[in-house]
C-alpha atoms as a PDB file:
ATOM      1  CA  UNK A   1      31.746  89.648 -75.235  1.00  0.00           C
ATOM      2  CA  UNK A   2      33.936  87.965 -77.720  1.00  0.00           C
ATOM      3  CA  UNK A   3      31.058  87.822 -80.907  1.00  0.00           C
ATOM      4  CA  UNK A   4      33.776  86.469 -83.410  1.00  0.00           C
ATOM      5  CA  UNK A   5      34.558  83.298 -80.980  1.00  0.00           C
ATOM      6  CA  UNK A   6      31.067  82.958 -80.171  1.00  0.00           C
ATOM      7  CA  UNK A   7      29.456  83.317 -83.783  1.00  0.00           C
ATOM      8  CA  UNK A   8      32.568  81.113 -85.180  1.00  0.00           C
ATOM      9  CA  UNK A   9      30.328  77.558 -84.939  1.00  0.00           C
ATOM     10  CA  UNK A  10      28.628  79.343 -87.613  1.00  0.00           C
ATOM     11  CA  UNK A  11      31.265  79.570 -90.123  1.00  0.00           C
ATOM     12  CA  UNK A  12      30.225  77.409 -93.163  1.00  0.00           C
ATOM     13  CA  UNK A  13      26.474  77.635 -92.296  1.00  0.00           C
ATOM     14  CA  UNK A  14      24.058  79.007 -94.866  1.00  0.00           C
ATOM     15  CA  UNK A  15      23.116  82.912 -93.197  1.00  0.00           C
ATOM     16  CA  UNK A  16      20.180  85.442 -93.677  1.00  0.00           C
ATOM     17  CA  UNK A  17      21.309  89.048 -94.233  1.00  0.00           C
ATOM     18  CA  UNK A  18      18.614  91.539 -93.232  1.00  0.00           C
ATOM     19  CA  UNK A  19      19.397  95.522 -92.665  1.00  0.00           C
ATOM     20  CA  UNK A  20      16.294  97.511 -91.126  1.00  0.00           C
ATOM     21  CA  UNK A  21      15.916 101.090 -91.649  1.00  0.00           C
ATOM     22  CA  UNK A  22      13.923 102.095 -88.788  1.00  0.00           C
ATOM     23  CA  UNK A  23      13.355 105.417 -90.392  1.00  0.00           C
ATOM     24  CA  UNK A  24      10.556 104.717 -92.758  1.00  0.00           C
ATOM     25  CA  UNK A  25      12.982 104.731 -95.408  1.00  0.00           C
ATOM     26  CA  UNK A  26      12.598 101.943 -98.182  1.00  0.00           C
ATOM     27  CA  UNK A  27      13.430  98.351 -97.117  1.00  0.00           C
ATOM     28  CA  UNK A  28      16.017  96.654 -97.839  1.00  0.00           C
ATOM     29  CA  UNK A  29      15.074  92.466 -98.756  1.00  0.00           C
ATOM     30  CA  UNK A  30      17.048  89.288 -97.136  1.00  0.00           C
ATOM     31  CA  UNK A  31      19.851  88.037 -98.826  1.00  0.00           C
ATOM     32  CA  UNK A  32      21.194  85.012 -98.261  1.00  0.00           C
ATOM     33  CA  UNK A  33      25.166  84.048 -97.896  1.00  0.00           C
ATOM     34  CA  UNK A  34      27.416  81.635 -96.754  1.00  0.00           C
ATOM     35  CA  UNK A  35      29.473  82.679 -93.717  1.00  0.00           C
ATOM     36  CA  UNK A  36      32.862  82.438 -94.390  1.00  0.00           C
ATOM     37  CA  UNK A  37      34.005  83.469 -91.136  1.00  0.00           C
ATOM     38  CA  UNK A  38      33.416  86.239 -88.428  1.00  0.00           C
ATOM     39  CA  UNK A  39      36.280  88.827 -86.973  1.00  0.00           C
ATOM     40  CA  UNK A  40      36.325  92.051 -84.656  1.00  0.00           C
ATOM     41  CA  UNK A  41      37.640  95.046 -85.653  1.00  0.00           C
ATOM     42  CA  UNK A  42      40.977  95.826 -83.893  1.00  0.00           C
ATOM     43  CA  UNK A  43      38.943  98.410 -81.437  1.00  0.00           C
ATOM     44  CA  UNK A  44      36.032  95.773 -81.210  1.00  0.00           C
ATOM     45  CA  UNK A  45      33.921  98.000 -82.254  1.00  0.00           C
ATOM     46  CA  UNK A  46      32.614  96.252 -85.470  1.00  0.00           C
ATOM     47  CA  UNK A  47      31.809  92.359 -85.940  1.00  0.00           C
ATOM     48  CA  UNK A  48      33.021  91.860 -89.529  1.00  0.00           C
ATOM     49  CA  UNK A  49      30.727  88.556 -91.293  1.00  0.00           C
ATOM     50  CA  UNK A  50      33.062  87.775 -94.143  1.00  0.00           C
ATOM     51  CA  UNK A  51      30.949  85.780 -97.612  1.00  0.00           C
ATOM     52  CA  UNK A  52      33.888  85.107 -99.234  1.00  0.00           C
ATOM     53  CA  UNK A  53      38.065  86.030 -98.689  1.00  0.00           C
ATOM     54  CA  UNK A  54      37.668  89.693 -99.618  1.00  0.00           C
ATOM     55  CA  UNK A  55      33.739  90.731 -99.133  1.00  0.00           C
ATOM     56  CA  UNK A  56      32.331  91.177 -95.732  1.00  0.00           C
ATOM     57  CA  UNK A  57      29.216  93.326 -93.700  1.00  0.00           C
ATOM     58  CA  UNK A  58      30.794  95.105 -91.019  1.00  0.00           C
ATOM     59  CA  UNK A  59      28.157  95.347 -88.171  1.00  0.00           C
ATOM     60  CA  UNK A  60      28.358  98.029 -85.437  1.00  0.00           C
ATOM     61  CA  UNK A  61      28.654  96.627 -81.602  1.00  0.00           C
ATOM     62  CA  UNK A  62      27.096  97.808 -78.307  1.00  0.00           C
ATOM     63  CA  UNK A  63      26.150  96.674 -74.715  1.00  0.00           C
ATOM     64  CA  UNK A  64      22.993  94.649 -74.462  1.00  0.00           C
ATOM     65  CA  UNK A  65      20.035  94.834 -74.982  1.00  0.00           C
ATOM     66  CA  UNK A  66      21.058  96.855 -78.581  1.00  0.00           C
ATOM     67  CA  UNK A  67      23.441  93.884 -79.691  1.00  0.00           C
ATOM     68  CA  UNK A  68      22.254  90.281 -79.116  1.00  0.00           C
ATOM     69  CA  UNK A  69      22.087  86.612 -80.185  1.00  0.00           C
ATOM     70  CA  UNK A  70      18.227  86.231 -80.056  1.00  0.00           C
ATOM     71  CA  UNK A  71      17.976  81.924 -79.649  1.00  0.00           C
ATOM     72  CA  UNK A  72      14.168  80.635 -80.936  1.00  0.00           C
ATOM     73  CA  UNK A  73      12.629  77.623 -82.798  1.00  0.00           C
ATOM     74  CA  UNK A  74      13.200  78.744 -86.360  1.00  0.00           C
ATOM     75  CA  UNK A  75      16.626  79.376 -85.277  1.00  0.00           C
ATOM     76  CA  UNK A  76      19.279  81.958 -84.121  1.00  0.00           C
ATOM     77  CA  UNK A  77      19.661  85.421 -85.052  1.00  0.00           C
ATOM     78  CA  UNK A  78      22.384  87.933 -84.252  1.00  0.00           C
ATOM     79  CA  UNK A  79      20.985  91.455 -83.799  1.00  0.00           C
ATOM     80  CA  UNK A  80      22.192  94.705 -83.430  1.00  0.00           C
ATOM     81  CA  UNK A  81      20.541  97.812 -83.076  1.00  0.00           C
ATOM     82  CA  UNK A  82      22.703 101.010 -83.974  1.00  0.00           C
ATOM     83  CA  UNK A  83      20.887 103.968 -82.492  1.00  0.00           C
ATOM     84  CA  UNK A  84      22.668 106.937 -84.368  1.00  0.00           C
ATOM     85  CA  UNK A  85      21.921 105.190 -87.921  1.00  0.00           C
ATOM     86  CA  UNK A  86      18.721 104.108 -87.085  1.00  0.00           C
ATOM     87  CA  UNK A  87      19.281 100.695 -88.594  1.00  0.00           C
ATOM     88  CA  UNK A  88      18.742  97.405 -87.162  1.00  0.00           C
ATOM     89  CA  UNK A  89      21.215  94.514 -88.628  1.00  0.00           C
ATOM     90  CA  UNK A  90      19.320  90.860 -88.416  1.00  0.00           C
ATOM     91  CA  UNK A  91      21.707  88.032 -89.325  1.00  0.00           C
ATOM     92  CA  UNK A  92      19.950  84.657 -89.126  1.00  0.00           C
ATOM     93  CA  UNK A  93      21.701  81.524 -88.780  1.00  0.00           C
ATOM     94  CA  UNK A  94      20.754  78.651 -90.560  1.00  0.00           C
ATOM     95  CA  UNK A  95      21.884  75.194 -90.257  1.00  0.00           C
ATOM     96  CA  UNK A  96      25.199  74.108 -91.224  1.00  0.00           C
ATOM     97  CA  UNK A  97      26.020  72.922 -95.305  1.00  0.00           C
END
């Protein structure tokens, strides 16, 4: 799946950061951004959410069900699951600014 073409209707929408540790570890807290714009890696194997020019999350990719856009009333979410690091990245969508 192309996630940067996809996820690019989003660019210039307010977005909710959220990285789970699924190993007990200490929890990280939501932090809000502005999506500046979304890109693959050159081996698509990372979905890069740029905030600004120069600072982005890079966010691992797999086959579903371990990387998804969940779609529900409060609004979208783009999750993916990486296994090996036992982290879950949330990044909620909110409307457009």
């Amino acid at each position: 799946m192309e996630w940067n073409v996809l996820l690019s209707k989003y660019e210039g929408s307010r977005i909710t950061v959220w990285i789970e540790d699924l190993s007990g570890e200490e929890q990280t807290q939501p932090k809000p951004f502005t999506l500046f714009k979304t890109a693959l890696t050159d081996n698509h194997a990372y979905l890069q959410f740029y905030f600004n020019a120069g600072q982005f999350l890079s966010v691992p990719l797999f086959d579903d069900p371990l990387t998804k856009l969940e779609r529900g009333q409060a609004g979208d979410c783009f999750v993916s699951h990486d296994l090996q690091a036992n982290l879950r990245y949330h990044i909620y969508f909110e409307e457009r600014v």
